[in-house]
C-alpha atoms as a PDB file:
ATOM      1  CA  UNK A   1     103.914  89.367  35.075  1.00  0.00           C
ATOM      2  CA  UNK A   2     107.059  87.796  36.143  1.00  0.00           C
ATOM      3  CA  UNK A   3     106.150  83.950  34.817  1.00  0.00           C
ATOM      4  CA  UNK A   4     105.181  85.535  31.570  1.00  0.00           C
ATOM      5  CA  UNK A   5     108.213  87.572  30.698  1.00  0.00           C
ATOM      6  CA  UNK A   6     110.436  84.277  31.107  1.00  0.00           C
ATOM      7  CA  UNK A   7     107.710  82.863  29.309  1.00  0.00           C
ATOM      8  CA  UNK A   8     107.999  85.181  26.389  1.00  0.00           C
ATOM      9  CA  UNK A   9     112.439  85.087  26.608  1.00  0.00           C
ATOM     10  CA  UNK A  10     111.937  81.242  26.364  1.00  0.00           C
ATOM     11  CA  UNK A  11     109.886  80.590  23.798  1.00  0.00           C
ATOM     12  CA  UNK A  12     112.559  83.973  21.666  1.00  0.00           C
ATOM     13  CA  UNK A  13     115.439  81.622  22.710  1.00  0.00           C
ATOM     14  CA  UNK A  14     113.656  78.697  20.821  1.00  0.00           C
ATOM     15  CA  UNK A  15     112.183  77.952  17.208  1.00  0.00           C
ATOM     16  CA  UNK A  16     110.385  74.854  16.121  1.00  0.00           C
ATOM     17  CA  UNK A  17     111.555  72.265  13.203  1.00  0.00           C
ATOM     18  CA  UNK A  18     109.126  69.836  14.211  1.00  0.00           C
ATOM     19  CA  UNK A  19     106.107  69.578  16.694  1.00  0.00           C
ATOM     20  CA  UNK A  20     104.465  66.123  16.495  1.00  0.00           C
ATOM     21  CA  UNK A  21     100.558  66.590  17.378  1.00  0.00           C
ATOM     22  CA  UNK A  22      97.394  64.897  16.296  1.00  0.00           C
ATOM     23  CA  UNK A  23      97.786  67.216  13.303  1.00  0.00           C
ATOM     24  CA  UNK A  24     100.595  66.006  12.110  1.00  0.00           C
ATOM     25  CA  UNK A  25     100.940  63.556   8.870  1.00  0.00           C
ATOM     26  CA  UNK A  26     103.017  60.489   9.111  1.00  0.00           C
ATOM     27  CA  UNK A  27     103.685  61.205   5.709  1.00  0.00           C
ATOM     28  CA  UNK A  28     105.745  63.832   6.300  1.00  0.00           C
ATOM     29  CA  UNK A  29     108.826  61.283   7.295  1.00  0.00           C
ATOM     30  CA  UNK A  30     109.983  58.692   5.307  1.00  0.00           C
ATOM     31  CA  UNK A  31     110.907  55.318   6.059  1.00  0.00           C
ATOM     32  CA  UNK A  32     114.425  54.129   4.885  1.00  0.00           C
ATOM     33  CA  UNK A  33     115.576  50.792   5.594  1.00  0.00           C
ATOM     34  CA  UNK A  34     118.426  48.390   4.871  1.00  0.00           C
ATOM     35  CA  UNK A  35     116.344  46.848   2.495  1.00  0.00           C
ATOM     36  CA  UNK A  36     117.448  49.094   0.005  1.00  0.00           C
ATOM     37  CA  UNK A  37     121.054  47.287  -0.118  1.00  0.00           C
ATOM     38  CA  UNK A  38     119.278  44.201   0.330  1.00  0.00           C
ATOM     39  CA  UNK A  39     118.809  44.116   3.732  1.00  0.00           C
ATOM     40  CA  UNK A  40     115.845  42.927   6.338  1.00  0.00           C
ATOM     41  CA  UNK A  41     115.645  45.125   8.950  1.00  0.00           C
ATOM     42  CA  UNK A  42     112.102  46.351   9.061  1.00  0.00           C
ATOM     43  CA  UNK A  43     111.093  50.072  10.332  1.00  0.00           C
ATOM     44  CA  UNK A  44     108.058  51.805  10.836  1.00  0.00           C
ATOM     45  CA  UNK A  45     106.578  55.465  11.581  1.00  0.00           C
ATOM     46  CA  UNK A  46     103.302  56.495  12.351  1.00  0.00           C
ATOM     47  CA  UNK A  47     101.223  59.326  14.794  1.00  0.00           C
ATOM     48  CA  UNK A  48      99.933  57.718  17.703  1.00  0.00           C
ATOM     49  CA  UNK A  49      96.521  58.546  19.456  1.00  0.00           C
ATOM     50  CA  UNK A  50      98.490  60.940  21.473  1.00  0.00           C
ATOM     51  CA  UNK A  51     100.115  62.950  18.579  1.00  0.00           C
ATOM     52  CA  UNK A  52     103.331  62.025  19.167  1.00  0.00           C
ATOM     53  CA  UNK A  53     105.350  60.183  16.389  1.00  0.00           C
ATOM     54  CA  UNK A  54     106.531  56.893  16.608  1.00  0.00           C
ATOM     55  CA  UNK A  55     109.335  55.335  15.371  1.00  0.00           C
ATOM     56  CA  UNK A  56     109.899  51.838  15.665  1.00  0.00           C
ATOM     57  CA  UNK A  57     110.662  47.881  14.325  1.00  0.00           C
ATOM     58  CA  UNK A  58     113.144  45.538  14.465  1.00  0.00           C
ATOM     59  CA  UNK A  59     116.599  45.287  12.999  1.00  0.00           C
ATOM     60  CA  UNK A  60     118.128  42.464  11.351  1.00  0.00           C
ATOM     61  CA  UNK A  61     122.242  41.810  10.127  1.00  0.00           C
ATOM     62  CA  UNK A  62     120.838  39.520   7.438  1.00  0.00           C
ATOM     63  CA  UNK A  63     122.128  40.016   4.150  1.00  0.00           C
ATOM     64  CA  UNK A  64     124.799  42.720   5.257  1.00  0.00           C
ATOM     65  CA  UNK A  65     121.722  45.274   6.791  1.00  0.00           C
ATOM     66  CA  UNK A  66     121.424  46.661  10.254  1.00  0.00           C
ATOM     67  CA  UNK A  67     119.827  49.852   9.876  1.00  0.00           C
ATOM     68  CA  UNK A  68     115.849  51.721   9.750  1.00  0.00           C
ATOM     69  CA  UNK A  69     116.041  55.137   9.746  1.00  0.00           C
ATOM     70  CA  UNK A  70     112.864  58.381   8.760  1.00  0.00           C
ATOM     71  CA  UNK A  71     114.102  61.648   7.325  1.00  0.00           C
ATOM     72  CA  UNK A  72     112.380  64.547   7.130  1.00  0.00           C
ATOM     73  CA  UNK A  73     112.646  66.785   4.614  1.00  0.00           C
ATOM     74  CA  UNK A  74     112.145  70.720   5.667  1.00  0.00           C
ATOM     75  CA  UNK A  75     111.902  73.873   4.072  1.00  0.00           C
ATOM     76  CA  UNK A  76     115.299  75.735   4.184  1.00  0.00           C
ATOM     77  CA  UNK A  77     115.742  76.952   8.316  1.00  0.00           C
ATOM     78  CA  UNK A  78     118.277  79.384   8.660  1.00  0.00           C
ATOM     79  CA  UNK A  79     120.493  78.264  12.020  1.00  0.00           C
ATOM     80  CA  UNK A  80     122.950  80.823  12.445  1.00  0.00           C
ATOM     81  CA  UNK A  81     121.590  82.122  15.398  1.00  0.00           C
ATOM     82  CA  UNK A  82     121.075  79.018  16.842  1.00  0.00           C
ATOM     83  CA  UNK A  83     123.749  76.626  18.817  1.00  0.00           C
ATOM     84  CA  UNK A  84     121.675  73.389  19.532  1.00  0.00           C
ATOM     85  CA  UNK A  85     119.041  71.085  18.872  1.00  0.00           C
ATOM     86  CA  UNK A  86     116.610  69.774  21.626  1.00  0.00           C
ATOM     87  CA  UNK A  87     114.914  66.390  20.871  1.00  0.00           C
ATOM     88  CA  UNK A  88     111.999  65.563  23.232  1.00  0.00           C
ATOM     89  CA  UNK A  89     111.784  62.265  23.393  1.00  0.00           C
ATOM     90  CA  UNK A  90     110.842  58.711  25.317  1.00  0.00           C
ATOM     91  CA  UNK A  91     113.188  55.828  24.059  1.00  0.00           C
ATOM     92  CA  UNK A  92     113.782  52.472  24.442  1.00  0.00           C
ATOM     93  CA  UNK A  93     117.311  52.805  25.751  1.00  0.00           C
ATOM     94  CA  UNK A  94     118.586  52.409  22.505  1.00  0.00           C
ATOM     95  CA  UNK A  95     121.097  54.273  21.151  1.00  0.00           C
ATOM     96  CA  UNK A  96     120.502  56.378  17.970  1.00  0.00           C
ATOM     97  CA  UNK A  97     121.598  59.053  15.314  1.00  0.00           C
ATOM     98  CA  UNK A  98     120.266  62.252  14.570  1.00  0.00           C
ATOM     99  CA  UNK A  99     120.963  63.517  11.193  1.00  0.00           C
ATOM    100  CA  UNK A 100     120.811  66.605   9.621  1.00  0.00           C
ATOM    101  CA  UNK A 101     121.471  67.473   5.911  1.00  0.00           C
ATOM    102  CA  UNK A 102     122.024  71.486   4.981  1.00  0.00           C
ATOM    103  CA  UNK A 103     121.527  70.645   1.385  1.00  0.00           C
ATOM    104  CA  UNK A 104     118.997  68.056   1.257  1.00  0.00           C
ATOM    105  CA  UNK A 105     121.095  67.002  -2.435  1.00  0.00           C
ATOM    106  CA  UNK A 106     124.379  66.126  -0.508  1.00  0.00           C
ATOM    107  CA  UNK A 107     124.850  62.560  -0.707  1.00  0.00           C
ATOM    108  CA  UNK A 108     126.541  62.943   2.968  1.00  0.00           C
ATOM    109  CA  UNK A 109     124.535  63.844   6.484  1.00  0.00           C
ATOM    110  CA  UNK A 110     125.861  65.473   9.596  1.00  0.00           C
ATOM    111  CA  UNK A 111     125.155  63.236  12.248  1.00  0.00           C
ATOM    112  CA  UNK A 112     125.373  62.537  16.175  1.00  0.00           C
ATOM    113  CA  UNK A 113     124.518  60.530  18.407  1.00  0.00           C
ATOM    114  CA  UNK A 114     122.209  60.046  21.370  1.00  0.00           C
ATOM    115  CA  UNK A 115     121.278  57.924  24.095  1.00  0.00           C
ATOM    116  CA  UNK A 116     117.588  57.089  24.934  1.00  0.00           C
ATOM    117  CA  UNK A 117     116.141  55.882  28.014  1.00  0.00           C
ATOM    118  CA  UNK A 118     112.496  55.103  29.054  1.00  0.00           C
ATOM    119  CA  UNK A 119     111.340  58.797  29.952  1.00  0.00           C
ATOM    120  CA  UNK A 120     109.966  61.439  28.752  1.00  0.00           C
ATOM    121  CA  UNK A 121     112.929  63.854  28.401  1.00  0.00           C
ATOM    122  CA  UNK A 122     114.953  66.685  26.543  1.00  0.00           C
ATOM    123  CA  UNK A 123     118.359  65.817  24.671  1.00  0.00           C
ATOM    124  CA  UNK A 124     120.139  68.676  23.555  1.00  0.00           C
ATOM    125  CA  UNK A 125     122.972  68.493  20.835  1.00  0.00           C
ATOM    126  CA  UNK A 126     125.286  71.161  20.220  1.00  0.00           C
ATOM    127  CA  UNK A 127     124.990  72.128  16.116  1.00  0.00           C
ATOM    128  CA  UNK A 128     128.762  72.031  16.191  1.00  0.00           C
ATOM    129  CA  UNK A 129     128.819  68.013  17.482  1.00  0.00           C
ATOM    130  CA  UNK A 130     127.642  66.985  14.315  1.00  0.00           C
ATOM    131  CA  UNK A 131     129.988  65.403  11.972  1.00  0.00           C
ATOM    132  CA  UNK A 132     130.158  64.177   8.497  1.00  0.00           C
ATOM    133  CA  UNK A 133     129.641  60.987   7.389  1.00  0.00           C
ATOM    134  CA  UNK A 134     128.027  58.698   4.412  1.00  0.00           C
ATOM    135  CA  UNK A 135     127.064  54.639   4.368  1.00  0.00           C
ATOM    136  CA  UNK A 136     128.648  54.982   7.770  1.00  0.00           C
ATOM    137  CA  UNK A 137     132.210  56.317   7.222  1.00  0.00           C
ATOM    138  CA  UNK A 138     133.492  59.342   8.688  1.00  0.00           C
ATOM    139  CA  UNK A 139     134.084  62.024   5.770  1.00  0.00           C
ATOM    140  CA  UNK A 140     137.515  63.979   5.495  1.00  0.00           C
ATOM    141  CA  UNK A 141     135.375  67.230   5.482  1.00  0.00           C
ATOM    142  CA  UNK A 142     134.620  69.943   8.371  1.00  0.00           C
ATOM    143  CA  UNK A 143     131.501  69.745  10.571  1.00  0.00           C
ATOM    144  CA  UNK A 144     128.381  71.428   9.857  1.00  0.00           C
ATOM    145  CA  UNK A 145     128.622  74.569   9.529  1.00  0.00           C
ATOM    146  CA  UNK A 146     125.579  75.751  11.105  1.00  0.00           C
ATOM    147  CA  UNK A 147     123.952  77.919   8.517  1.00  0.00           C
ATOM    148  CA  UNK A 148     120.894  75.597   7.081  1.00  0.00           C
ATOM    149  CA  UNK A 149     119.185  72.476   7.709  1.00  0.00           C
ATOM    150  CA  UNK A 150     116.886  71.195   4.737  1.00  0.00           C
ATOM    151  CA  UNK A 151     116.635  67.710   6.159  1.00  0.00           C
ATOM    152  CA  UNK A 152     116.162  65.836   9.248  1.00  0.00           C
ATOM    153  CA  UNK A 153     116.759  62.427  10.421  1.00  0.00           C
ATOM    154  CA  UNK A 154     116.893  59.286  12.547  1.00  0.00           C
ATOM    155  CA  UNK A 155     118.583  56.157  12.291  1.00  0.00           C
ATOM    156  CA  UNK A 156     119.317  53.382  14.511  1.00  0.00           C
ATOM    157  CA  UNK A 157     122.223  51.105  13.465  1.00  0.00           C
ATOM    158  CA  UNK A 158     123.885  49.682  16.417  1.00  0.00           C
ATOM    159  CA  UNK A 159     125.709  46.386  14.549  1.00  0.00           C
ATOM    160  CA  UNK A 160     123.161  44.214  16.472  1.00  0.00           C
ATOM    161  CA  UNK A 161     120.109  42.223  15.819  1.00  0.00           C
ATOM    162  CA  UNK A 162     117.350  44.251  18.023  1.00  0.00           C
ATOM    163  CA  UNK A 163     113.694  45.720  18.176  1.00  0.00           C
ATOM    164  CA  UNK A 164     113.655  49.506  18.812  1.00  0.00           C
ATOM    165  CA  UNK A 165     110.770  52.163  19.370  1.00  0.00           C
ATOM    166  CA  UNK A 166     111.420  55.805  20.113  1.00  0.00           C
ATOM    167  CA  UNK A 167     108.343  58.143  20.651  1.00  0.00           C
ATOM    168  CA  UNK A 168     108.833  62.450  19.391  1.00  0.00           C
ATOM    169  CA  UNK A 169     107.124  65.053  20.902  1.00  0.00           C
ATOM    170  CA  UNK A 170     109.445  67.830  19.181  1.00  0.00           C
ATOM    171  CA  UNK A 171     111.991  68.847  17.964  1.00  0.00           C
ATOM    172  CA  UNK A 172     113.492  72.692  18.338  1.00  0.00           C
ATOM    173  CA  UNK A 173     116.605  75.039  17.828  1.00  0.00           C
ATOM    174  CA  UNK A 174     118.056  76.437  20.670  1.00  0.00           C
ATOM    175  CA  UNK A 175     119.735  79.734  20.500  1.00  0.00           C
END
């Protein structure tokens, strides 16, 4: 009785944005490369056998690129209860961005960073890390607020030629 009261105060404490399984639809997350500014860099997403998304490919600084990122884009969450986000994740040691939007018609993101390693593991980011910033400047504008997410993201853009691959297994609110 004891293991399924924590059980139930767990699970209260934390609501899914994303659960990769072998239900989900790769289609679901876009792929946005550098080659849109005329770039090379060259990223991919798909579900594995496992149901677990994977992001990966290889980035190039040819032609001024040096990015791949996938957004998601979500039906409006309400996150005022919330203070993080937990990414489970196995990485590549890599270091990349996560990026939210709270009006998926902003031109600008809210974005931090983390560090992957080779394990399976849980990052958590604090909602109030994230910061504002578009083509990769810093905005003059406050941090998210916290109050809705319409779009998630990841992008990897570390100013270096380099292959990458980072596999999801979820992604959740923490309260």
């Amino acid at each position: 009785m004891y293991l399924l009261c924590c059980l139930l105060i767990i699970m209260q404490n934390t609501s899914t944005l994303y659960d990769f399984n072998t239900n989900s639809k790769a289609n679901d997350w876009l792929v946005i490369d550098d080659v849109v500014m005329g770039g090379r860099s060259d990223g991919n997403f798909y579900i594995d056998e496992n149901g677990h998304g994977v992001f990966e490919g290889n980035i190039s600084l040819d032609n001024n690129g040096g990015f791949s990122s996938i957004k998601y884009e979500c039906p409006t969450i309400d996150v005022k209860d919330y203070t993080k986000i937990r990414l489970y994740v196995k990485g590549d040691g890599n270091s990349y961005q996560l990026r939210l939007k709270s009006n998926r018609n902003d031109y600008y993101s809210y974005t931090a960073y983390f560090q992957s390693d080779n394990n399976w593991g849980a990052i958590d980011i604090p909602l109030k890390a994230f910061y504002p910033v578009f083509r990769g400047r810093d905005l003059d504008i406050p941090n998210f607020k916290g109050e809705t997410i319409e779009e998630i993201g990841i992008l990897i853009g570390n100013k270096k030629v380099q292959t990458f691959k980072l596999v999801l297994d979820k992604i959740e609110l923490i309260k």
